[in-house]
C-alpha atoms as a PDB file:
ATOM      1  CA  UNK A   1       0.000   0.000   0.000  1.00  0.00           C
ATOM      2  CA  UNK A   2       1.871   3.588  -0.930  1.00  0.00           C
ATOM      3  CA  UNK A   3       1.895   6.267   1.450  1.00  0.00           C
ATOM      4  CA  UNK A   4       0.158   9.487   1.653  1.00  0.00           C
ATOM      5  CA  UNK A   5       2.594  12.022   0.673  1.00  0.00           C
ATOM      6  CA  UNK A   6       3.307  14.324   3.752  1.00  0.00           C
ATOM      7  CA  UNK A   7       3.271  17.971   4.005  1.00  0.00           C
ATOM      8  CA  UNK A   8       4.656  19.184   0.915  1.00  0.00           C
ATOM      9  CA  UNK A   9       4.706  22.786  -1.296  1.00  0.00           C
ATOM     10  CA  UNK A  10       1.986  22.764  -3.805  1.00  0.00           C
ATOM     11  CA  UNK A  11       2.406  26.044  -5.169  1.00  0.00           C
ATOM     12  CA  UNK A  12       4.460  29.149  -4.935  1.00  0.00           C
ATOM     13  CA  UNK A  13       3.426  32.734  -6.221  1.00  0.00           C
ATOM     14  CA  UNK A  14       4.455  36.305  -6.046  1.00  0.00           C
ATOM     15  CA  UNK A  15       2.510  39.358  -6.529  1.00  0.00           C
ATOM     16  CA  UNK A  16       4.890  41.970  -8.253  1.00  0.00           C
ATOM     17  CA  UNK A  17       2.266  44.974  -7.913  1.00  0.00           C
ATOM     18  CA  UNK A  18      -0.017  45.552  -5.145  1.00  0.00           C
ATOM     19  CA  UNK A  19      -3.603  44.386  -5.454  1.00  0.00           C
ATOM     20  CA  UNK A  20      -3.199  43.108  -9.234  1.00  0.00           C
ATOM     21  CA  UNK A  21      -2.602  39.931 -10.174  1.00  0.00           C
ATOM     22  CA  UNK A  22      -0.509  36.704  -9.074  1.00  0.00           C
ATOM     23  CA  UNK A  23       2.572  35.134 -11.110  1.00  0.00           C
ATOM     24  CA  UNK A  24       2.961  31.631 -10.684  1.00  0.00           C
ATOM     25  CA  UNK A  25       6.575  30.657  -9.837  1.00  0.00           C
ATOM     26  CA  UNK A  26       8.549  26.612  -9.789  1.00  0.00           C
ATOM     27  CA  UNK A  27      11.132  28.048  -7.532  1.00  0.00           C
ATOM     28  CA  UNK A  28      12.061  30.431  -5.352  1.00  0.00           C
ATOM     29  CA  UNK A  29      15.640  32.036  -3.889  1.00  0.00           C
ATOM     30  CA  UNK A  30      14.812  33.653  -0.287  1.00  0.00           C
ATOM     31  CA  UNK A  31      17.279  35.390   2.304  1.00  0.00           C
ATOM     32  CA  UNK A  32      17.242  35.916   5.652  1.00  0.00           C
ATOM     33  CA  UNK A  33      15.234  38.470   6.307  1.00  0.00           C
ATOM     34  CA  UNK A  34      13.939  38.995   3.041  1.00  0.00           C
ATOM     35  CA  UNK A  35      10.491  38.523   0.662  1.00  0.00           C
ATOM     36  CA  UNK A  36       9.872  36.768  -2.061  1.00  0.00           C
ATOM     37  CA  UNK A  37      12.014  38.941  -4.788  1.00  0.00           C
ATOM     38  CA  UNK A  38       9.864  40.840  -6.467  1.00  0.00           C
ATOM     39  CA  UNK A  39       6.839  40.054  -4.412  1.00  0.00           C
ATOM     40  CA  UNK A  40       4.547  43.650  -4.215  1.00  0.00           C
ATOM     41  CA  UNK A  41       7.658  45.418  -5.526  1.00  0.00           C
ATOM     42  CA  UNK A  42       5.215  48.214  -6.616  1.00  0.00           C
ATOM     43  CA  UNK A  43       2.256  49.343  -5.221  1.00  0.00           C
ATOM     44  CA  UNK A  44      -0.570  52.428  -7.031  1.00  0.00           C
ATOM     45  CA  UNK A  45      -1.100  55.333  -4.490  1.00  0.00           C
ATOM     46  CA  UNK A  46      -5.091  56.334  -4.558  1.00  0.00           C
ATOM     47  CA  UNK A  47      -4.468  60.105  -4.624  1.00  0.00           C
ATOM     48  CA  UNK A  48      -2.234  62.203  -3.080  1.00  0.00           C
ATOM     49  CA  UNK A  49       0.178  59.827  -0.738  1.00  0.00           C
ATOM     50  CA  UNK A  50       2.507  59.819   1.545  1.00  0.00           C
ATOM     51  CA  UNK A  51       5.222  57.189   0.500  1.00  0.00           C
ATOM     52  CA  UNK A  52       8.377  58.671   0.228  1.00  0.00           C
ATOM     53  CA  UNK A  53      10.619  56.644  -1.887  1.00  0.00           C
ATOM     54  CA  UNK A  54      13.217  58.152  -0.125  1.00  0.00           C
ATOM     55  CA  UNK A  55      12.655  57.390   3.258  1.00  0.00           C
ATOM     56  CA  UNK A  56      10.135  54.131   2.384  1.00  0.00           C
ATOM     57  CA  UNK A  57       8.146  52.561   5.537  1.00  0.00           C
ATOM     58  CA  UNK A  58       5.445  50.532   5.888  1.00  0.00           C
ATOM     59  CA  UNK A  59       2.053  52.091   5.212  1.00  0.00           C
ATOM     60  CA  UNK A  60      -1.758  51.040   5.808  1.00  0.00           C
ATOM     61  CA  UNK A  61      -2.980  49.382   2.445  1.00  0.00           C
ATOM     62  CA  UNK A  62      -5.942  51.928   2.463  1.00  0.00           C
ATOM     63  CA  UNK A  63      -3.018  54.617   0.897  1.00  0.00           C
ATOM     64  CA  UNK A  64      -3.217  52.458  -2.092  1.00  0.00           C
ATOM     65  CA  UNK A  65      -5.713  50.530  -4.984  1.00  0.00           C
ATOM     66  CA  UNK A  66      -6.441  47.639  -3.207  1.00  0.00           C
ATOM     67  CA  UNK A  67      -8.755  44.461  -3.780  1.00  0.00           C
ATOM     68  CA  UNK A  68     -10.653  45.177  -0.513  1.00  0.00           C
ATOM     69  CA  UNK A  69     -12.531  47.949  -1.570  1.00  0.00           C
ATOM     70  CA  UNK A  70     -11.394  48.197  -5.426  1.00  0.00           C
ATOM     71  CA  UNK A  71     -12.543  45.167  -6.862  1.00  0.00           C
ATOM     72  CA  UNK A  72     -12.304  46.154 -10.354  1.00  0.00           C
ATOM     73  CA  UNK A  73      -8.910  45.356  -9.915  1.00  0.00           C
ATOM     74  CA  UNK A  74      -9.212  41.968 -10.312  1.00  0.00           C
ATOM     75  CA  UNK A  75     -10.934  41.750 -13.891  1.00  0.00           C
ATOM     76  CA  UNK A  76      -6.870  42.415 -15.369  1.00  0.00           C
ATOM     77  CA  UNK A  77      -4.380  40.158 -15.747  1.00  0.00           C
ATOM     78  CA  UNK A  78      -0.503  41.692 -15.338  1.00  0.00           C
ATOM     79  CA  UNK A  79       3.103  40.108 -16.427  1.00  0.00           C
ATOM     80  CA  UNK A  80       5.914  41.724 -14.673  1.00  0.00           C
ATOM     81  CA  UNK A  81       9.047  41.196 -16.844  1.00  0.00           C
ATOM     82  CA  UNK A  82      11.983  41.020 -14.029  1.00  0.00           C
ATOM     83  CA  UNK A  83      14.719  41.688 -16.381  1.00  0.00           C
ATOM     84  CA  UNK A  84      13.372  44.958 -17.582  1.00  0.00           C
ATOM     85  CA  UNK A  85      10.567  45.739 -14.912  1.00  0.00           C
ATOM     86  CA  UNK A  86       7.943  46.410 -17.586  1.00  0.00           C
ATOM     87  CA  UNK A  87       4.768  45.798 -16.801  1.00  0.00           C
ATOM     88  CA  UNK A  88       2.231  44.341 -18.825  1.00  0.00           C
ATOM     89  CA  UNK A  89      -1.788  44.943 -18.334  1.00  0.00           C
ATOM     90  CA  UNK A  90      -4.232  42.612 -19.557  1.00  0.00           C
ATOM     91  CA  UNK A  91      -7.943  42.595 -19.558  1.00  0.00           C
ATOM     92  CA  UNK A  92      -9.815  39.441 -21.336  1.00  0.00           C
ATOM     93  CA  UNK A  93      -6.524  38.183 -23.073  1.00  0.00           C
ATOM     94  CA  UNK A  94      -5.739  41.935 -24.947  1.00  0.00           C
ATOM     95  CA  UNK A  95      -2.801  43.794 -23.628  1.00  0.00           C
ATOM     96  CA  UNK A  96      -4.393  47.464 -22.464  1.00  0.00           C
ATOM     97  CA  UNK A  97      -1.371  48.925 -21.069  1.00  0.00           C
ATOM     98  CA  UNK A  98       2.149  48.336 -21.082  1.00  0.00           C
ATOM     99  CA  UNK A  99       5.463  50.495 -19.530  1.00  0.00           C
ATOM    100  CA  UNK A 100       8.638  50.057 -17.892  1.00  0.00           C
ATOM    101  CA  UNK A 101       8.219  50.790 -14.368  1.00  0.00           C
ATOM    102  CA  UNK A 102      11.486  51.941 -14.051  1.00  0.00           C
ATOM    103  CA  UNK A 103      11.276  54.750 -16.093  1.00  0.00           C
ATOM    104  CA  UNK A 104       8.696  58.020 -15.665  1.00  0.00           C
ATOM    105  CA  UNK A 105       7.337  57.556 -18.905  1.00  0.00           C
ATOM    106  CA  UNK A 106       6.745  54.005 -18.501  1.00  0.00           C
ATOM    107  CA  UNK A 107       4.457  54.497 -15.281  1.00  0.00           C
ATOM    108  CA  UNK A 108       2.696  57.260 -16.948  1.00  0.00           C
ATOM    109  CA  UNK A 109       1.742  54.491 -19.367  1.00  0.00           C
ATOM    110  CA  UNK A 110       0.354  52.577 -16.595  1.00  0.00           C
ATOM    111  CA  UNK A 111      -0.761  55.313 -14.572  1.00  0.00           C
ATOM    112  CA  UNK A 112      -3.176  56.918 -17.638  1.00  0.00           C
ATOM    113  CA  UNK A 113      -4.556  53.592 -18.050  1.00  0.00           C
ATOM    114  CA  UNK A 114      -5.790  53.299 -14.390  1.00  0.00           C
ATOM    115  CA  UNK A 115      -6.845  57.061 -14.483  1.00  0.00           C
ATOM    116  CA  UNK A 116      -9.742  55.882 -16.758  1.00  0.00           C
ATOM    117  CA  UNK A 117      -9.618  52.221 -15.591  1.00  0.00           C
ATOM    118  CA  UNK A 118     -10.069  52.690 -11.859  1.00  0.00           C
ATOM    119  CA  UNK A 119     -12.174  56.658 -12.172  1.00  0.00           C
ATOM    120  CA  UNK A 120     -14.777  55.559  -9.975  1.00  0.00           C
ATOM    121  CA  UNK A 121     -12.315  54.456  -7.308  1.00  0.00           C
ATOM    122  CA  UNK A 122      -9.760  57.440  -7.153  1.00  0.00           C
ATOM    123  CA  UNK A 123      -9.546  60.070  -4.602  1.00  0.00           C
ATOM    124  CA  UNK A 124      -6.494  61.386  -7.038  1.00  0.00           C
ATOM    125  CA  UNK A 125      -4.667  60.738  -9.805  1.00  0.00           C
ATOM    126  CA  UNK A 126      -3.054  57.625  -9.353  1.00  0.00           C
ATOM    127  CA  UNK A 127       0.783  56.697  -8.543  1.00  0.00           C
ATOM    128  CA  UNK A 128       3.204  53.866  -9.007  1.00  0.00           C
ATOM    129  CA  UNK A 129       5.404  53.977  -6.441  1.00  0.00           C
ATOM    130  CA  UNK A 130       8.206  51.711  -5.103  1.00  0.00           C
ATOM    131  CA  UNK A 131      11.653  51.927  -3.465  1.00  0.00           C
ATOM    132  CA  UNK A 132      14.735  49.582  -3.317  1.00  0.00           C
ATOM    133  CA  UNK A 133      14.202  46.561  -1.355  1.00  0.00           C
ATOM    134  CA  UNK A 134      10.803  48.019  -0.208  1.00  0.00           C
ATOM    135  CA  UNK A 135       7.875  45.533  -0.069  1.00  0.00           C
ATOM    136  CA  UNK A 136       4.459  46.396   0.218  1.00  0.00           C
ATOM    137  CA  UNK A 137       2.646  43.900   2.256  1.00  0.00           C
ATOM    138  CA  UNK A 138       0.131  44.254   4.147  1.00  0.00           C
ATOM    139  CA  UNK A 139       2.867  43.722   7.305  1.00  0.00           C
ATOM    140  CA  UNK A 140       5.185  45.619   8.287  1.00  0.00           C
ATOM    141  CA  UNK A 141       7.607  42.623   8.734  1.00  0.00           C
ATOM    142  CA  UNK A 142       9.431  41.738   5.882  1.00  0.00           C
ATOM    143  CA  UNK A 143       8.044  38.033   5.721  1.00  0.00           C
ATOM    144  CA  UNK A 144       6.350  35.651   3.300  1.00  0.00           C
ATOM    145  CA  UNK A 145       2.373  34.260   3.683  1.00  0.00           C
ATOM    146  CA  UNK A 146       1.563  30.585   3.766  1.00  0.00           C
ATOM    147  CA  UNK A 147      -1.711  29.028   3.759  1.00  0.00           C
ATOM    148  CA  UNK A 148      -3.227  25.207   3.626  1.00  0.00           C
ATOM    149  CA  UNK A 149      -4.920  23.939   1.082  1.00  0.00           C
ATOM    150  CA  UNK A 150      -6.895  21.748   3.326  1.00  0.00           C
ATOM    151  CA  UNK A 151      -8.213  24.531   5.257  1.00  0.00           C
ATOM    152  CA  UNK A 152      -9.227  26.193   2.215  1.00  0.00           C
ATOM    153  CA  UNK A 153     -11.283  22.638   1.117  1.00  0.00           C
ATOM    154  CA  UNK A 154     -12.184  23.211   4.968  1.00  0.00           C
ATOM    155  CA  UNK A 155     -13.713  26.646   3.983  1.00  0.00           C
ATOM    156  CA  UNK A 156     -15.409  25.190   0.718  1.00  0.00           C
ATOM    157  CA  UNK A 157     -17.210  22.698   2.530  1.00  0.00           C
ATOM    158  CA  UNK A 158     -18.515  25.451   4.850  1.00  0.00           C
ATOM    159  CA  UNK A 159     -20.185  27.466   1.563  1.00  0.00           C
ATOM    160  CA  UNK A 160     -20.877  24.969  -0.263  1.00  0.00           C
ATOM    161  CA  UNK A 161     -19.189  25.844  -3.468  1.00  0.00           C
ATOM    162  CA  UNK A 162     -15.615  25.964  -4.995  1.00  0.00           C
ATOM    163  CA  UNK A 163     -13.065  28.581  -3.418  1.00  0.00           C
ATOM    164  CA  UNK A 164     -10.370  29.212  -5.266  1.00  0.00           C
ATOM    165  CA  UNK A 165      -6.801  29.539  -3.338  1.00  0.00           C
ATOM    166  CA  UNK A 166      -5.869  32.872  -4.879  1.00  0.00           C
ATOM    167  CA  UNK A 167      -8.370  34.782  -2.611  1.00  0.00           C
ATOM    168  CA  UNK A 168      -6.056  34.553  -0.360  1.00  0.00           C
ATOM    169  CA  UNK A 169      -3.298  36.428  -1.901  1.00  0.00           C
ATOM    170  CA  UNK A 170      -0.309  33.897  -0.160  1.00  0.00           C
ATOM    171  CA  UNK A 171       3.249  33.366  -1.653  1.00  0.00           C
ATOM    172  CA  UNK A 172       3.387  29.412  -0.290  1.00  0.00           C
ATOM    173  CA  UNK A 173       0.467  27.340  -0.916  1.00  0.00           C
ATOM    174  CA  UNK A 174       1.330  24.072   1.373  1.00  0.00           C
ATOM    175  CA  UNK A 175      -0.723  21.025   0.947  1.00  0.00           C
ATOM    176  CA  UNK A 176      -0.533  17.469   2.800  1.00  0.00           C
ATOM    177  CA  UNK A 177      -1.417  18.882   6.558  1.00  0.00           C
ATOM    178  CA  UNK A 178      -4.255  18.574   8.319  1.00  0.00           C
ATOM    179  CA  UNK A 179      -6.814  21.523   8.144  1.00  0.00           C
ATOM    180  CA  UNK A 180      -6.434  24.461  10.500  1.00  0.00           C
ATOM    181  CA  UNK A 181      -2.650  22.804  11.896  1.00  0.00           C
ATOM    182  CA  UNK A 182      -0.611  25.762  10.606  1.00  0.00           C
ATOM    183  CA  UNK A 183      -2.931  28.560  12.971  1.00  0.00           C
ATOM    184  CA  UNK A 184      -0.983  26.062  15.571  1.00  0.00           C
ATOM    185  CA  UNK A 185       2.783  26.893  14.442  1.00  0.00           C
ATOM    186  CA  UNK A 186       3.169  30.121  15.937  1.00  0.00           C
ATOM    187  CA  UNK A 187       6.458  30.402  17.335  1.00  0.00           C
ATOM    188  CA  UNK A 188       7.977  27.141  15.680  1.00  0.00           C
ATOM    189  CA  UNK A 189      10.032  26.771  12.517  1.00  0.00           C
ATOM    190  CA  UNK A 190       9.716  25.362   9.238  1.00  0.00           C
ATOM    191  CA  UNK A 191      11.977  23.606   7.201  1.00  0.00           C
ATOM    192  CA  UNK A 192      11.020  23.858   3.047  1.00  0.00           C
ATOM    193  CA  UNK A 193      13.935  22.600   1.033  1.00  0.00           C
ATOM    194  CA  UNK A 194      17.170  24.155   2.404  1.00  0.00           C
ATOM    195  CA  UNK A 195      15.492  27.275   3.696  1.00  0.00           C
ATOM    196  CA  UNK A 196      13.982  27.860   7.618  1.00  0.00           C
ATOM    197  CA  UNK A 197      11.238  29.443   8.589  1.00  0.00           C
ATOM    198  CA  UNK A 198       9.683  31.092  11.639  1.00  0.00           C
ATOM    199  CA  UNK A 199       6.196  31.469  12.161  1.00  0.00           C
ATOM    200  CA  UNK A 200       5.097  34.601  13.854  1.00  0.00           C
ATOM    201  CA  UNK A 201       1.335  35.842  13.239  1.00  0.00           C
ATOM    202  CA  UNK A 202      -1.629  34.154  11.895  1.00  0.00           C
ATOM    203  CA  UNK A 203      -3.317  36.060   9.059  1.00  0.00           C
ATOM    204  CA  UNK A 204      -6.663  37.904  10.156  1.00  0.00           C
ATOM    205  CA  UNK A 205      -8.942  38.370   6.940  1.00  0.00           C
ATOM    206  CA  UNK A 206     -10.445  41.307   5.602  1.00  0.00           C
ATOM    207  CA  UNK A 207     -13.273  41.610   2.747  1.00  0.00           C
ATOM    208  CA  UNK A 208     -10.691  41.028  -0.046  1.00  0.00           C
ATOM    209  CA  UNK A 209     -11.091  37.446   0.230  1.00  0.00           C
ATOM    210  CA  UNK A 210     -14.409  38.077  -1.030  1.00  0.00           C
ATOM    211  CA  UNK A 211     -13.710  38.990  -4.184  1.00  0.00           C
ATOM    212  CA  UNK A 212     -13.230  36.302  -6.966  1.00  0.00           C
ATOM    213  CA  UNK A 213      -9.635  36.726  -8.540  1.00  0.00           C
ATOM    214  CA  UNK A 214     -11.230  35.772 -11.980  1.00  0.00           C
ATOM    215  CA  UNK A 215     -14.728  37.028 -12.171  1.00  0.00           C
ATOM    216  CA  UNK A 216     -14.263  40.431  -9.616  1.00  0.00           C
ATOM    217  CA  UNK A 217     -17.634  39.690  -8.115  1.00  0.00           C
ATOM    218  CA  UNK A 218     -17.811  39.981  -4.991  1.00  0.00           C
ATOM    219  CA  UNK A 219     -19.926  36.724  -3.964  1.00  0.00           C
ATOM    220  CA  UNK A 220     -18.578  35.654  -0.917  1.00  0.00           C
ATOM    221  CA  UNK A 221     -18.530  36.430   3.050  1.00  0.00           C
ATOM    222  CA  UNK A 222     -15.273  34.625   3.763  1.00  0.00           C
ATOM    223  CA  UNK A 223     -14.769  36.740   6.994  1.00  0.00           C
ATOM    224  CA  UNK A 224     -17.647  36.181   8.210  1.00  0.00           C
ATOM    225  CA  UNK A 225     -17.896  33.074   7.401  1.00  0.00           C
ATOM    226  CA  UNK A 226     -14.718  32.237   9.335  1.00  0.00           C
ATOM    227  CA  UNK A 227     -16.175  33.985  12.489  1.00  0.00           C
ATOM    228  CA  UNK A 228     -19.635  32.236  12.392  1.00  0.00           C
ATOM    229  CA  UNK A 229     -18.207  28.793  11.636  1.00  0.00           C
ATOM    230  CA  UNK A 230     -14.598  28.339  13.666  1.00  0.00           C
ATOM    231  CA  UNK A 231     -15.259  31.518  16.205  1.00  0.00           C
ATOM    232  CA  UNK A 232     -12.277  33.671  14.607  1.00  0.00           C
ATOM    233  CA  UNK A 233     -10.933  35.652  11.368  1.00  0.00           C
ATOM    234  CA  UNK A 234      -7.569  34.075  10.981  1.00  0.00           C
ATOM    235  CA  UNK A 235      -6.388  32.212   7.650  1.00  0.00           C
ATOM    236  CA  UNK A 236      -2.773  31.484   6.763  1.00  0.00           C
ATOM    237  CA  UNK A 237       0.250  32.623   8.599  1.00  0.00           C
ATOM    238  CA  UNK A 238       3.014  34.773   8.670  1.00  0.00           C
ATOM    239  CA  UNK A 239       6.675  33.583   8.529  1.00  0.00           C
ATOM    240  CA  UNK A 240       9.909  35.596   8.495  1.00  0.00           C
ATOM    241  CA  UNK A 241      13.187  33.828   6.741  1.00  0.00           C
ATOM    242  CA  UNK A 242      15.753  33.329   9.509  1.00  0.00           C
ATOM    243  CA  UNK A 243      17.937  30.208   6.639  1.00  0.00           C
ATOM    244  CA  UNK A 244      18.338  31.159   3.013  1.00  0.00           C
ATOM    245  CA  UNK A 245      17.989  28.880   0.930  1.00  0.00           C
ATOM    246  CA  UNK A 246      15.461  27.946  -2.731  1.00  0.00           C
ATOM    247  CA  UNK A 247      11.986  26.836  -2.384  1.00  0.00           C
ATOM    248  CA  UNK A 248      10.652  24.804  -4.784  1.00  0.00           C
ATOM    249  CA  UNK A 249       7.119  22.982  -5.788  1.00  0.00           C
ATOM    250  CA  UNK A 250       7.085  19.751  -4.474  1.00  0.00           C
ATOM    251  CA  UNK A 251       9.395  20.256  -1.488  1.00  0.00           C
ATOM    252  CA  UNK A 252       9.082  18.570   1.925  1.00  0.00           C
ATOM    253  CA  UNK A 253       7.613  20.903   4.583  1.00  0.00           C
ATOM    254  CA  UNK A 254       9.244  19.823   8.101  1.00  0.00           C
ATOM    255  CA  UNK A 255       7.726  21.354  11.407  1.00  0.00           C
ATOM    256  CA  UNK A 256      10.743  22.195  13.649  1.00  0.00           C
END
């Protein structure tokens, strides 16, 4: 009789610009104390902001376009090219925008687009803004966000329908551990490939789960549904790198 494969990395992703899409990745190169590179490199100020790429810190996500209350968001589809940092914008399979981030002209490009894209969100015209080695997640920790697919199956059995994992916005998608286990590794370690990890904070939810990454509807409660059902918020967790090292799909998951 085989063996049911233990706790293992099903699928890795980063999300180059705030609130837009995910980019699938086989394998990742993390150091201590670091993100996933390229991993919301970028982010769109709503209006007049107040990152300063010169002095960059961590800043509530309501500065910026967000899929919590600008859903619109996710009806395109971006490519971040790494090599040149040009983005391309998508909606329905036909580019719509397109610019090298790195250059003024290039986020005009972008920024135009959204201008008439996102009118009915803006409190301003909108900015690209980043800053070397700047990351902006929703933590102010530089870290990377796991979640379990079987708590996800967990949460589709609890609506009755078909959830797909990219609600939840996480860079490691682990699969092979029982549901709700990793909202039990604060404060322990993880071992994925040649690379430790340290849990620190469990993920509490907010109302961009609700939105379907594909569609942009917003036809779910999954806060709410998390609080009626298991009595809290919390989905995925929060680990900072502490060993460098590559993940990659497919990799053992130890818990230390």
């Amino acid at each position: 009789m085989s063996q049911e494969p233990g706790p293992r990395v099903a699928r890795l992703y980063r999300y180059p610009v705030k609130g837009l899409s995910p980019e699938p990745l086989d394998g990742v190169a993390l150091e201590a104390g670091g993100v996933v590179p390229f991993d919301r490199a970028y982010a769109i100020e709503n209006g007049p902001g107040r990152f300063d790429p010169a002095e960059p810190r961590h800043l509530p996500k309501i500065n910026f376009l967000m899929l919590m209350r600008d859903e619109r968001l996710a009806t395109l589809q971006t490519r971040l090219d790494t090599g040149t940092e040009t983005l391309v914008i998508l909606r329905q399979g036909r580019q719509v925008a397109r610019g090298d981030l790195r250059t003024r002209i290039g986020r005009q490009m972008i920024e135009q687009f959204l201008s008439g894209y996102m009118a009915g969100s803006l409190r301003g015209p909108p900015r690209i803004v980043s800053a070397p080695g700047h990351s902006f997640s929703d933590m102010a920790a530089r870290c990377v966000h796991i979640v379990n697919l079987a708590s996800v199956r967990e949460v589709e059995r609890s609506v009755g329908r078909p959830v797909d994992p990219l609600r939840f916005r996480a860079n490691i998608y682990l699969d092979g551990v029982e549901p709700w286990q990793e909202l039990a590794w604060l404060d322990r370690e993880l071992a994925i490939g040649d690379t430790r990890l340290a849990v620190f904070h469990r993920t509490r939810r907010c109302d961009a789960t609700n939105v379907d990454p594909v569609s942009a509807a917003r036809d779910l409660a999954i806060p709410a549904t998390l609080l009626r059902t298991w009595g809290h918020s919390d989905f995925g967790v929060y680990a900072k790198v502490i060993g460098a090292g590559r993940i990659s799909a497919d990799d053992p998951v130890v818990v230390i």
